[in-house]
PDB file of N, CA and C in Angstrom:
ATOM      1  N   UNK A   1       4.724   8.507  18.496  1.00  0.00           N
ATOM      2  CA  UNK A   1       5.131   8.332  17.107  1.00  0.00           C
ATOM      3  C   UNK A   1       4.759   6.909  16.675  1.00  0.00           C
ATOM      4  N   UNK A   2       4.188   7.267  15.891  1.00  0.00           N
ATOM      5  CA  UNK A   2       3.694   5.350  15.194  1.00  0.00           C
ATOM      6  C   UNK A   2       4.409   4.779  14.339  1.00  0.00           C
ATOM      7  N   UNK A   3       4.672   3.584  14.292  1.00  0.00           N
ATOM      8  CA  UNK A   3       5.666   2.457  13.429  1.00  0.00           C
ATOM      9  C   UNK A   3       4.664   2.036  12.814  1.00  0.00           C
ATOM     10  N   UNK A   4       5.187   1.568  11.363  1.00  0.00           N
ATOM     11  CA  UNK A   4       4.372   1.056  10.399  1.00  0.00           C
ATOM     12  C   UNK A   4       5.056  -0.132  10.048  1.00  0.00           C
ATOM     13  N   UNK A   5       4.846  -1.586   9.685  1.00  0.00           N
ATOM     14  CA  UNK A   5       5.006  -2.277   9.489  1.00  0.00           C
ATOM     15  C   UNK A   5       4.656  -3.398   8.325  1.00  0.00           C
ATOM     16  N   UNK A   6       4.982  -3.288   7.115  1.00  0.00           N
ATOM     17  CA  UNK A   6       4.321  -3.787   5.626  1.00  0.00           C
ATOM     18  C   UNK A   6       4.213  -5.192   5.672  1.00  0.00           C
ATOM     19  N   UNK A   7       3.707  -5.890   5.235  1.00  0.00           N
ATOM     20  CA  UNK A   7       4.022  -7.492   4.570  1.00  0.00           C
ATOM     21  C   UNK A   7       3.140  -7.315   3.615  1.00  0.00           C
ATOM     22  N   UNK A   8       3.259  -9.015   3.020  1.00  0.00           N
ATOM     23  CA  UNK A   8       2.508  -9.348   2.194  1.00  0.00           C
ATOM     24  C   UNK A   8       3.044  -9.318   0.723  1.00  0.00           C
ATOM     25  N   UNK A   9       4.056  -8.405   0.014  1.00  0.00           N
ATOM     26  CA  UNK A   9       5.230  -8.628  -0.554  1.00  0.00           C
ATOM     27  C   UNK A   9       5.598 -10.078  -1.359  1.00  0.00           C
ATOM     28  N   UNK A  10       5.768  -9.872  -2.375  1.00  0.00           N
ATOM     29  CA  UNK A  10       6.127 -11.056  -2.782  1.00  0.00           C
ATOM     30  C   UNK A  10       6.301 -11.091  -4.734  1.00  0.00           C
ATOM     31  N   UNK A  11       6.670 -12.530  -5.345  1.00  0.00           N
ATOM     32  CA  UNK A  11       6.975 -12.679  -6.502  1.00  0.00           C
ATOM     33  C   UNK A  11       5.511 -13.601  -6.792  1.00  0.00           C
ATOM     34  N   UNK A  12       4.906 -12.641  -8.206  1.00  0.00           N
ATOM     35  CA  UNK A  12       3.871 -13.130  -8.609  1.00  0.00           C
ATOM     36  C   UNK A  12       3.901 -12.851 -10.192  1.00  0.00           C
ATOM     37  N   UNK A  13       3.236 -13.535 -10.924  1.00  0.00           N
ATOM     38  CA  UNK A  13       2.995 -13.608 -12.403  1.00  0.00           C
ATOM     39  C   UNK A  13       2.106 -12.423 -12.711  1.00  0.00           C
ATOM     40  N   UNK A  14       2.440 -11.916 -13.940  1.00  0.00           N
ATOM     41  CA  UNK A  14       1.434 -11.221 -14.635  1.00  0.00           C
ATOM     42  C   UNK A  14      -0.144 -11.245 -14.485  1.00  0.00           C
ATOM     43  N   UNK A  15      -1.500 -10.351 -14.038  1.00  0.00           N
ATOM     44  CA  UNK A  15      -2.404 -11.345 -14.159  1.00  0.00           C
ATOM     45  C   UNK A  15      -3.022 -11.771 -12.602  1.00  0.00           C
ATOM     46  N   UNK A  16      -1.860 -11.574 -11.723  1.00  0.00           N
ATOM     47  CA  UNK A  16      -2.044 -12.351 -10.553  1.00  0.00           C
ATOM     48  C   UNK A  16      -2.394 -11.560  -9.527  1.00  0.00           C
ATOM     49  N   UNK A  17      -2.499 -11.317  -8.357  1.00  0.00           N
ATOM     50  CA  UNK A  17      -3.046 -10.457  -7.732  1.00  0.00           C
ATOM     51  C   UNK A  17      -2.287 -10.664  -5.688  1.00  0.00           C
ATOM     52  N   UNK A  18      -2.173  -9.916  -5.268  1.00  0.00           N
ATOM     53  CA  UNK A  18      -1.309  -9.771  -3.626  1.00  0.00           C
ATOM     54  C   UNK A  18      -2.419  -8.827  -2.596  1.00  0.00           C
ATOM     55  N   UNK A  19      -2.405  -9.127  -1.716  1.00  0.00           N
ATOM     56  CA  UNK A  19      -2.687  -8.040  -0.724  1.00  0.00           C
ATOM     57  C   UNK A  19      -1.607  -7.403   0.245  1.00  0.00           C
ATOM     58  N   UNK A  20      -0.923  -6.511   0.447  1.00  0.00           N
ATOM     59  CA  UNK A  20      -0.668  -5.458   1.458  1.00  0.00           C
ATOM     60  C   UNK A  20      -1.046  -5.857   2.631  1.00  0.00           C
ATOM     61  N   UNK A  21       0.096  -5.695   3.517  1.00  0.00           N
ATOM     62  CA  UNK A  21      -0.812  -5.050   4.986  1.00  0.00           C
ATOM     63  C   UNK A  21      -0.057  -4.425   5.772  1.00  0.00           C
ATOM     64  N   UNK A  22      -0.531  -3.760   6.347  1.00  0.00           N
ATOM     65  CA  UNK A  22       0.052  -2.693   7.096  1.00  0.00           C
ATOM     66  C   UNK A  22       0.134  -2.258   8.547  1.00  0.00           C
ATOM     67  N   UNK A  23       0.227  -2.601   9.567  1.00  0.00           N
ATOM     68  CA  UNK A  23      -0.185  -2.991  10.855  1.00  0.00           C
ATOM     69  C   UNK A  23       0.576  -1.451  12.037  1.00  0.00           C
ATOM     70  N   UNK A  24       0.109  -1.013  12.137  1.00  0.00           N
ATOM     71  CA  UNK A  24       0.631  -0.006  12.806  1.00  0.00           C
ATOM     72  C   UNK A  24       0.616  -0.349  14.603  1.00  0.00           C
ATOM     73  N   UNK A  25       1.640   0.654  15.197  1.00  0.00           N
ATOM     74  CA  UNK A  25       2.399   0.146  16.401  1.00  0.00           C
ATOM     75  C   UNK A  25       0.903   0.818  17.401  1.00  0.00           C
ATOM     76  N   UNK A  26       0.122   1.492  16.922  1.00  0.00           N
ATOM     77  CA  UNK A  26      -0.702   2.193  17.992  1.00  0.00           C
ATOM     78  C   UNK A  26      -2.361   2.293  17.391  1.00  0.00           C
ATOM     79  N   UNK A  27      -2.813   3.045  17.611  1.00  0.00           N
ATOM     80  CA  UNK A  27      -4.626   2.849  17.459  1.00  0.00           C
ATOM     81  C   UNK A  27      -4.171   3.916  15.904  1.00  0.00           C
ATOM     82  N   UNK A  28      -4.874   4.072  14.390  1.00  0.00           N
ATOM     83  CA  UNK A  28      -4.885   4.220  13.582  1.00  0.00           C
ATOM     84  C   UNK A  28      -6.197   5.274  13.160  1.00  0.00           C
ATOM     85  N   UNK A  29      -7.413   5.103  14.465  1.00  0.00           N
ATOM     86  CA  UNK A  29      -8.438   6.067  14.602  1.00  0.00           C
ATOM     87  C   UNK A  29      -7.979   7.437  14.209  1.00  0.00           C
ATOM     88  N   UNK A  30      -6.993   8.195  15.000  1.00  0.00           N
ATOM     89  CA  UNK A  30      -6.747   9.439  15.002  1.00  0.00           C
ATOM     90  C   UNK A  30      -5.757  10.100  13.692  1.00  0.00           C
ATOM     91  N   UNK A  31      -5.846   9.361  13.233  1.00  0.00           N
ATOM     92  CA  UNK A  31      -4.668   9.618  11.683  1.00  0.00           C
ATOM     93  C   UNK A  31      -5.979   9.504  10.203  1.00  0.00           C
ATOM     94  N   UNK A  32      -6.063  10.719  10.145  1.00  0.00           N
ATOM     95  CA  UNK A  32      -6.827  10.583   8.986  1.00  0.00           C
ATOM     96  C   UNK A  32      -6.590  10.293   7.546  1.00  0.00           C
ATOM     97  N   UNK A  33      -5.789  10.358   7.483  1.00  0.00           N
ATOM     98  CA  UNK A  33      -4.896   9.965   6.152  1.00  0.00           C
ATOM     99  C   UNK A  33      -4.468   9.026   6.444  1.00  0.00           C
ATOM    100  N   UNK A  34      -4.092   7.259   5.519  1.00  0.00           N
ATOM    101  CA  UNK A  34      -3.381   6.711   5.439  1.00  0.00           C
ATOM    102  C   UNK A  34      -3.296   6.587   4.072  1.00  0.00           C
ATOM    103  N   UNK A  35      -1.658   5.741   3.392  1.00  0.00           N
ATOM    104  CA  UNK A  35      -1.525   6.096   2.182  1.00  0.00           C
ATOM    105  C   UNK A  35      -0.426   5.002   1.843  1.00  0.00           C
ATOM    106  N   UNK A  36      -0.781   4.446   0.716  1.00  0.00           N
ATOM    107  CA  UNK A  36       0.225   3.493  -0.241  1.00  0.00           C
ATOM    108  C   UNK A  36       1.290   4.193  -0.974  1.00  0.00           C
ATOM    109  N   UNK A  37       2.320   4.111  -1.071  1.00  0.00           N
ATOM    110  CA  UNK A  37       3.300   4.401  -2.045  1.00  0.00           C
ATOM    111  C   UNK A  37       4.363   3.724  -2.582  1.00  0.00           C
ATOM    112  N   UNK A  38       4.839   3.369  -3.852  1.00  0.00           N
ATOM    113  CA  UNK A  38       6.071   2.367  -3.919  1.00  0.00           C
ATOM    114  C   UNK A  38       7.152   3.606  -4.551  1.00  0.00           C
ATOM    115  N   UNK A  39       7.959   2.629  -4.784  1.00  0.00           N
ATOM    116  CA  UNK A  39       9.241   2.795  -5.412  1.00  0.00           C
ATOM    117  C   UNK A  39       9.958   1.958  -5.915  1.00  0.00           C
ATOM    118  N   UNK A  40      10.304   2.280  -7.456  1.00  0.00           N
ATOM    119  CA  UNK A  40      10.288   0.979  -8.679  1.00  0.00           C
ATOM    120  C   UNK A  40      11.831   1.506  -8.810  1.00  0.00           C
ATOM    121  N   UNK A  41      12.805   0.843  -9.297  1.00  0.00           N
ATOM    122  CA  UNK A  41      14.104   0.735  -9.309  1.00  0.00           C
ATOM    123  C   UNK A  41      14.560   1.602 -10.378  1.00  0.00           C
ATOM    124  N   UNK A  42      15.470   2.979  -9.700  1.00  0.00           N
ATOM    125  CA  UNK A  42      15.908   3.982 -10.460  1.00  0.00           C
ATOM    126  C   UNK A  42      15.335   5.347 -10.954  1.00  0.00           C
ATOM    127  N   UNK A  43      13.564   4.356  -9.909  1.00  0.00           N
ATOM    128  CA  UNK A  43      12.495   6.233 -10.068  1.00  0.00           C
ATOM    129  C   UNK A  43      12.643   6.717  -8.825  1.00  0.00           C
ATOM    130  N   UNK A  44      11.561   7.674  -8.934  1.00  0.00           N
ATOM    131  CA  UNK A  44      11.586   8.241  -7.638  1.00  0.00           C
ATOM    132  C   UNK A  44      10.066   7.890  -6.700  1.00  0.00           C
ATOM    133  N   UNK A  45       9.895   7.723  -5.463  1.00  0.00           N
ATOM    134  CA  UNK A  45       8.822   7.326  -5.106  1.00  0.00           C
ATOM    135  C   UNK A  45       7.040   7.963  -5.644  1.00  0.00           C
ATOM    136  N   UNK A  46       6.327   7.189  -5.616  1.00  0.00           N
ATOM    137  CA  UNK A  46       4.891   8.245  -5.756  1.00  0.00           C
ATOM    138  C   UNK A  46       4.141   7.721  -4.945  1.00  0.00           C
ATOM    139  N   UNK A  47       2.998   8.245  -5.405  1.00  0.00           N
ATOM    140  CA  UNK A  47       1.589   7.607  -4.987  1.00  0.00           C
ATOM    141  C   UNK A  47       0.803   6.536  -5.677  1.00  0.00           C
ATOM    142  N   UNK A  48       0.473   5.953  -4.700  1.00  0.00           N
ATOM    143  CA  UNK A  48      -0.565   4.783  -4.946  1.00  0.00           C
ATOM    144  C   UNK A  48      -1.597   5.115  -4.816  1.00  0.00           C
ATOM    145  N   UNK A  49      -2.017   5.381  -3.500  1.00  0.00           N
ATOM    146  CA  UNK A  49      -3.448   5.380  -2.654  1.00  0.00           C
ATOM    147  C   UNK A  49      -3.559   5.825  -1.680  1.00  0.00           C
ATOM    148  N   UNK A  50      -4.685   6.579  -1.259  1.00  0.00           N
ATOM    149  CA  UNK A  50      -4.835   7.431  -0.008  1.00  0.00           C
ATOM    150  C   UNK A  50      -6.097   6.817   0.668  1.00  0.00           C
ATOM    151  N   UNK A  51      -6.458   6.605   1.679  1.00  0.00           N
ATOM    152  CA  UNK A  51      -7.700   6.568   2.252  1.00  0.00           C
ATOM    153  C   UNK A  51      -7.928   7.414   3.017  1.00  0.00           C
ATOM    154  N   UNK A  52      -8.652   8.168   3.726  1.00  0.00           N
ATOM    155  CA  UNK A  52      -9.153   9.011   4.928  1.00  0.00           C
ATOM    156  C   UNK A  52     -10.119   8.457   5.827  1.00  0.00           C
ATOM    157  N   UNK A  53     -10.261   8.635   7.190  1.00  0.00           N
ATOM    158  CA  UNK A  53     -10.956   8.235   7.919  1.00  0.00           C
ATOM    159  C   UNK A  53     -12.465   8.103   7.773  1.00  0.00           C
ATOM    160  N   UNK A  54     -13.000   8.365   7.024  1.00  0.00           N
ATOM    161  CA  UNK A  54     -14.126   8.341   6.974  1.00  0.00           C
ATOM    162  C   UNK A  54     -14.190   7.024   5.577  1.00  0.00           C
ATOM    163  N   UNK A  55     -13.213   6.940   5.225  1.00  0.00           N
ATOM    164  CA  UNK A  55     -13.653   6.104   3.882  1.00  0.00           C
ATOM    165  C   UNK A  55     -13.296   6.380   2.213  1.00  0.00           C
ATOM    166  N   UNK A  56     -12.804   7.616   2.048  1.00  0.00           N
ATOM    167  CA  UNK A  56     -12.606   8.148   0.898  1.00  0.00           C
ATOM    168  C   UNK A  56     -11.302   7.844   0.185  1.00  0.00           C
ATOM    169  N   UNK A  57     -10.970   7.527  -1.015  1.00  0.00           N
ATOM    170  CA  UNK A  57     -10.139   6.913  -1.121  1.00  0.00           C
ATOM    171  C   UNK A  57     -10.073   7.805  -2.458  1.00  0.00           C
ATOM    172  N   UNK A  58      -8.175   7.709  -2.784  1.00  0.00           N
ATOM    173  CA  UNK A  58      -8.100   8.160  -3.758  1.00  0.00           C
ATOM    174  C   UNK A  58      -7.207   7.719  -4.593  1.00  0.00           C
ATOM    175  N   UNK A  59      -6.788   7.024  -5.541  1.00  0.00           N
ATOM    176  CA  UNK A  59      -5.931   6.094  -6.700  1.00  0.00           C
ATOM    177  C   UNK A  59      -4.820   7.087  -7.763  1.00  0.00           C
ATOM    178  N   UNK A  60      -3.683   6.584  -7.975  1.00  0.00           N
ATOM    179  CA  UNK A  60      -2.911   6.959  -8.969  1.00  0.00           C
ATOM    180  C   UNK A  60      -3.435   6.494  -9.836  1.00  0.00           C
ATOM    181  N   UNK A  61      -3.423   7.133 -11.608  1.00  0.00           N
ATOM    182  CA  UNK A  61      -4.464   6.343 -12.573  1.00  0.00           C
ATOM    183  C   UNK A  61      -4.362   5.246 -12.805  1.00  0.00           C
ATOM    184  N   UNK A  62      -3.049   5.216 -13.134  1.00  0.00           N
ATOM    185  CA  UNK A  62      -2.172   3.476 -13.729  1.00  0.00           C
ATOM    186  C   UNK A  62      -3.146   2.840 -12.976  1.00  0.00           C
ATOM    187  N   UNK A  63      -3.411   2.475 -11.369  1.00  0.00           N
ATOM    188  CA  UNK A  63      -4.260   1.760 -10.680  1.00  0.00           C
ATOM    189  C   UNK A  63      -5.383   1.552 -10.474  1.00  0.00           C
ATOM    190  N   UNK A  64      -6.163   2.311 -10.953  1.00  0.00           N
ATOM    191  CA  UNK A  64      -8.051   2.497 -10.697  1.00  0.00           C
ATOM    192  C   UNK A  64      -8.443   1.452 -11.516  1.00  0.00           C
ATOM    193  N   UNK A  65      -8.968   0.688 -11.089  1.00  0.00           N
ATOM    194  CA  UNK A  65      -9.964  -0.780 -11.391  1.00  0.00           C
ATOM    195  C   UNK A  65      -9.422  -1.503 -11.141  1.00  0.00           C
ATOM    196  N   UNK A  66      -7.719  -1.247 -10.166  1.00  0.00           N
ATOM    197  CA  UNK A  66      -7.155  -2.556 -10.239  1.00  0.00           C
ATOM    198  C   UNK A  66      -6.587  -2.714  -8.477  1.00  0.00           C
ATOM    199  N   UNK A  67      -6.373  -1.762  -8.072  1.00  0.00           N
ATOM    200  CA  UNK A  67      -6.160  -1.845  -6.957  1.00  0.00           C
ATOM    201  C   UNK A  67      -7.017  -1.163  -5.864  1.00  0.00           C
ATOM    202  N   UNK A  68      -7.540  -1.811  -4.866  1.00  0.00           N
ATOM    203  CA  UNK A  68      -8.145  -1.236  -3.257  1.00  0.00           C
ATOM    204  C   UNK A  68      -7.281  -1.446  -2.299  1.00  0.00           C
ATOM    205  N   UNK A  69      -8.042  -0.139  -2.035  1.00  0.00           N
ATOM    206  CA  UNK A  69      -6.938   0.340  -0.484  1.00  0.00           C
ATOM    207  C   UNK A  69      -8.277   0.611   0.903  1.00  0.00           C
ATOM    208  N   UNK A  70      -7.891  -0.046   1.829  1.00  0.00           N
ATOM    209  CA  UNK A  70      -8.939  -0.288   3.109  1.00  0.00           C
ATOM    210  C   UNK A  70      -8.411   0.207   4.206  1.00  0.00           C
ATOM    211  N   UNK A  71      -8.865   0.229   5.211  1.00  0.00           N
ATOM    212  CA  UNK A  71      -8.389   0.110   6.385  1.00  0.00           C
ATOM    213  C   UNK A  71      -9.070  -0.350   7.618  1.00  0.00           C
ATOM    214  N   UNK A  72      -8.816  -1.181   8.962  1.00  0.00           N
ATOM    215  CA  UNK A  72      -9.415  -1.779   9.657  1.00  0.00           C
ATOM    216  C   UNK A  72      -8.920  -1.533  11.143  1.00  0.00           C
ATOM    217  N   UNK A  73      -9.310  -0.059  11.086  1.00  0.00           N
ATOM    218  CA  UNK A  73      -8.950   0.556  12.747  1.00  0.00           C
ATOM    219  C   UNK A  73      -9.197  -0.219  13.996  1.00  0.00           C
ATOM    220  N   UNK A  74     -10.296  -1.120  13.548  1.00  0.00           N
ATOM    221  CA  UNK A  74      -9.860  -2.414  15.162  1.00  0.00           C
ATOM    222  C   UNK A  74      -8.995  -3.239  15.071  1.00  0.00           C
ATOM    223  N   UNK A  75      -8.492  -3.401  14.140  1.00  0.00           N
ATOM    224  CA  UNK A  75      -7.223  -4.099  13.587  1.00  0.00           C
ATOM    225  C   UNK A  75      -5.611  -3.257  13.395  1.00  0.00           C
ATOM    226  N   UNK A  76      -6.114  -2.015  13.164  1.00  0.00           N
ATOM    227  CA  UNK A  76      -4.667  -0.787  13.471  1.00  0.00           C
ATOM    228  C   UNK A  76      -3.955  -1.184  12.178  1.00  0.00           C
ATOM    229  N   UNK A  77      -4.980  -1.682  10.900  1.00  0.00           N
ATOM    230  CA  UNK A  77      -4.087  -2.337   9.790  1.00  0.00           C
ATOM    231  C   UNK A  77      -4.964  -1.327   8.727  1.00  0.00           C
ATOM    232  N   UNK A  78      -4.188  -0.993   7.684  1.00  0.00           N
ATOM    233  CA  UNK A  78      -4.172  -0.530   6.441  1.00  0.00           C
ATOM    234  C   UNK A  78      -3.770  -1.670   5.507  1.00  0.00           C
ATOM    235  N   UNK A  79      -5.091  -1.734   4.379  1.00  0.00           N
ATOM    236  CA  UNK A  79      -4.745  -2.764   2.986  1.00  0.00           C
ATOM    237  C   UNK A  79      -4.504  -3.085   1.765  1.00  0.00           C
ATOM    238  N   UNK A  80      -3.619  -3.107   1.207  1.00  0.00           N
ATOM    239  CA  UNK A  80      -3.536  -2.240  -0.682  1.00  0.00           C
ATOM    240  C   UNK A  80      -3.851  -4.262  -1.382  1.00  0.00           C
ATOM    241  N   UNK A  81      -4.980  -3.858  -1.646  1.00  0.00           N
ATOM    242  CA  UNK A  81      -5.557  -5.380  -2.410  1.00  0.00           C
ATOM    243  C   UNK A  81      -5.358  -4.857  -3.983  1.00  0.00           C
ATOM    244  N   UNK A  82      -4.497  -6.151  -4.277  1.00  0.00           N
ATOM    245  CA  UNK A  82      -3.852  -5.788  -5.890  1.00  0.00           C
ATOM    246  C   UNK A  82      -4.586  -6.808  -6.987  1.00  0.00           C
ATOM    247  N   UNK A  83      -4.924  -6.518  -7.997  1.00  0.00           N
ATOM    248  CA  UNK A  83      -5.645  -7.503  -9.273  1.00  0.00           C
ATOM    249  C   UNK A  83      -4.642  -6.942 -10.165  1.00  0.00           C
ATOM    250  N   UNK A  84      -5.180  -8.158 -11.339  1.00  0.00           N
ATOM    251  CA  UNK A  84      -4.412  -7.714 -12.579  1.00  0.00           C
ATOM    252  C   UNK A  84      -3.095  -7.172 -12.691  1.00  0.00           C
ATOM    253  N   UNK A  85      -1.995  -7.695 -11.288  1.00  0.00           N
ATOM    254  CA  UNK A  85      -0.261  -7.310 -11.797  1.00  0.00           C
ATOM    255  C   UNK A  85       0.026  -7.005 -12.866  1.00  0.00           C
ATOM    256  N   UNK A  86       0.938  -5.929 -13.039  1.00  0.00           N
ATOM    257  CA  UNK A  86       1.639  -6.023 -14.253  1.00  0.00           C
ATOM    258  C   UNK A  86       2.996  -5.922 -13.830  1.00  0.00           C
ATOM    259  N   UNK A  87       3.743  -6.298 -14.855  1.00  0.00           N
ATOM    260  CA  UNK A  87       5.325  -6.002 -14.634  1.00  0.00           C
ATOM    261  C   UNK A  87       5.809  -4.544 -14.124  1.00  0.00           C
ATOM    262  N   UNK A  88       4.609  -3.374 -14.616  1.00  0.00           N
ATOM    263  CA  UNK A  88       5.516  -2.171 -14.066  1.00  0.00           C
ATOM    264  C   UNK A  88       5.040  -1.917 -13.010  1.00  0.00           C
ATOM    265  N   UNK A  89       4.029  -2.698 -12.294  1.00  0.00           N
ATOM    266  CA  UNK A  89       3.870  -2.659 -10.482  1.00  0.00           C
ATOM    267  C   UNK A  89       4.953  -3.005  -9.961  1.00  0.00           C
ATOM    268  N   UNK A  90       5.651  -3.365 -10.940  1.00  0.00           N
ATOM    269  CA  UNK A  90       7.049  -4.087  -9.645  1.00  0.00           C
ATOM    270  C   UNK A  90       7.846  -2.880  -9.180  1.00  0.00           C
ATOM    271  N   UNK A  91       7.775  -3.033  -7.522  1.00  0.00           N
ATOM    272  CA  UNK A  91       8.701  -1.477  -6.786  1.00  0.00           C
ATOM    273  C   UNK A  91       8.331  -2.156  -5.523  1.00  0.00           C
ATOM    274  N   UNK A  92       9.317  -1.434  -4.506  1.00  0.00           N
ATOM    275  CA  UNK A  92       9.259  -1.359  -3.309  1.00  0.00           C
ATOM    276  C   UNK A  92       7.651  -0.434  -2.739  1.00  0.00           C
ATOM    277  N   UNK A  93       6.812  -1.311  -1.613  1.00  0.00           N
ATOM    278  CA  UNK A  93       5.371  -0.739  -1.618  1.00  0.00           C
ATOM    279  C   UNK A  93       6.008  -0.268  -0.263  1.00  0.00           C
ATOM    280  N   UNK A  94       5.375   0.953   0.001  1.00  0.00           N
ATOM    281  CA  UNK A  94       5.292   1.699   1.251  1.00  0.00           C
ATOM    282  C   UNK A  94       4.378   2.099   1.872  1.00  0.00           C
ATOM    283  N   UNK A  95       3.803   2.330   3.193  1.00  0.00           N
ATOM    284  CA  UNK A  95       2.993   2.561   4.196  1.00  0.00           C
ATOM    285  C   UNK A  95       3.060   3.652   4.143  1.00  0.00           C
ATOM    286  N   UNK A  96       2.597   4.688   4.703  1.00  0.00           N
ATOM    287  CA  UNK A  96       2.501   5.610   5.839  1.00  0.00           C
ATOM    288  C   UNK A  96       1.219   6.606   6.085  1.00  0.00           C
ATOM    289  N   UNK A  97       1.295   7.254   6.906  1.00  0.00           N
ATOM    290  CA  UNK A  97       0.753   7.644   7.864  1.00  0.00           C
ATOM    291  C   UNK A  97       1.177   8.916   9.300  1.00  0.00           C
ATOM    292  N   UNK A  98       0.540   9.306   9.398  1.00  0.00           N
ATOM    293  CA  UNK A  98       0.886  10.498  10.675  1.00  0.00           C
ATOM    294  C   UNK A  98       2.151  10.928  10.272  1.00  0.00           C
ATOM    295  N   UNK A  99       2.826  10.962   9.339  1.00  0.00           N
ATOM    296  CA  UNK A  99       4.324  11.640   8.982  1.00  0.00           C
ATOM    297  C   UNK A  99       5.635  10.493   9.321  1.00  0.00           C
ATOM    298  N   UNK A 100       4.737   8.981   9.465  1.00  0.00           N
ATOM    299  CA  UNK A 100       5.654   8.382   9.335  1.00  0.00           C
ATOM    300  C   UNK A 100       5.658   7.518   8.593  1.00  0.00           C
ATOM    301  N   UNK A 101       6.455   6.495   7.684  1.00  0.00           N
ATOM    302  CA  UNK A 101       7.129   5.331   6.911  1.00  0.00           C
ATOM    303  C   UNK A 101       7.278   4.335   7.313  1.00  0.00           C
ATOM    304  N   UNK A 102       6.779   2.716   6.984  1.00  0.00           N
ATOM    305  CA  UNK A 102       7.203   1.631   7.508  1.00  0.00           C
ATOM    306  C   UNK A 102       8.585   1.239   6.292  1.00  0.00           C
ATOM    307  N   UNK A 103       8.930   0.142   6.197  1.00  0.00           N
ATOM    308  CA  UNK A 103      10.089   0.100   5.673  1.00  0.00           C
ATOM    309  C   UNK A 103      10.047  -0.497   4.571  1.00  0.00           C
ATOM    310  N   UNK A 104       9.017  -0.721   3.911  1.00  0.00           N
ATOM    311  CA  UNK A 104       8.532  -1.578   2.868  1.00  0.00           C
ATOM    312  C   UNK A 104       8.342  -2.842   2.936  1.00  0.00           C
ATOM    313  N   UNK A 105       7.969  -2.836   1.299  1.00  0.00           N
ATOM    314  CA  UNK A 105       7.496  -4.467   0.840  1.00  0.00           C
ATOM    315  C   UNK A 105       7.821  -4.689  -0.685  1.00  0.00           C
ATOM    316  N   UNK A 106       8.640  -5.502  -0.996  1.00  0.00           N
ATOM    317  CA  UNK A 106       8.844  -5.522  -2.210  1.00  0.00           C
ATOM    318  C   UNK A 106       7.791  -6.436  -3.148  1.00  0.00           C
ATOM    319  N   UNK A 107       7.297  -6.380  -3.888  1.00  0.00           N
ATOM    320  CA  UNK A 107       6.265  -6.704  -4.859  1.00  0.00           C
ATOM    321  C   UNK A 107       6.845  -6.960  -6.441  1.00  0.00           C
ATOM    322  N   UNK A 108       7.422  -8.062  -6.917  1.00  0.00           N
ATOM    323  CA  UNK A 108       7.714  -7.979  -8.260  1.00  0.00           C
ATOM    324  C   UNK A 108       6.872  -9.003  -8.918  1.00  0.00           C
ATOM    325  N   UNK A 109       6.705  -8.416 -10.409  1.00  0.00           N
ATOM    326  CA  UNK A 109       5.967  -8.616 -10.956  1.00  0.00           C
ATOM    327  C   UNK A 109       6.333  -9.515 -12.161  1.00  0.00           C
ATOM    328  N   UNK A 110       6.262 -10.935 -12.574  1.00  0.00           N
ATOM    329  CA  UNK A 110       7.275 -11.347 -13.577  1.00  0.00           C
ATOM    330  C   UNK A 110       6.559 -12.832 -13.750  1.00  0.00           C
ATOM    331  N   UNK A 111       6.858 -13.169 -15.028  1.00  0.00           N
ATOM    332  CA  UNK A 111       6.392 -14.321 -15.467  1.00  0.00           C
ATOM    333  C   UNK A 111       8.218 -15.329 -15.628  1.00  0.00           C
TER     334      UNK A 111
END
């Protein structure tokens, strides 16, 4: 069973931009799906971003031109690279993978 582990989290201005990371407890090769998700205060969680092993990636709209999502299987790390913050990015960011959850990263967004 693999552990996921977020950083990178943090308080940034409008405009401004964070990277994600995601570091998993075991090799990340055999999990073809990995995937971003937050949760903003009083919704319910969604989607961000998906990648698949081969490279394919797929975006919630709000995000397309503004956020990339990577991953670096010799590294066992998954990456949600953020541009252009806005205030309603602000939510708890989540990992996962193979059917499991790291515990987040909070990301707020505020001038």
């Amino acid at each position: 069973q693999v552990r996921l582990v977020e950083s990178g989290g943090g308080l940034v201005q409008p405009g401004g931009s964070l990277r994600l990371s995601c570091v998993a407890s075991r090799s990340i090769s055999s999990i073809y799906i990995m995937a971003w998700h937050r949760q903003a205060p009083g919704k319910s969680r969604e989607f961000v971003a998906t990648i698949t092993g081969g490279g394919t990636t797929t975006y919630r709209d709000s995000v397309k031109g503004r956020f990339t999502i990577s991953r670096d299987n010799a590294k066992n790390t998954v990456y949600l690279h953020m541009n252009s913050l806005k205030p309603e990015d602000t939510a708890v960011y989540f990992c996962a993978g193979d059917g499991q959850w790291g515990q987040g990263t909070q990301v707020t967004v505020s001038s």
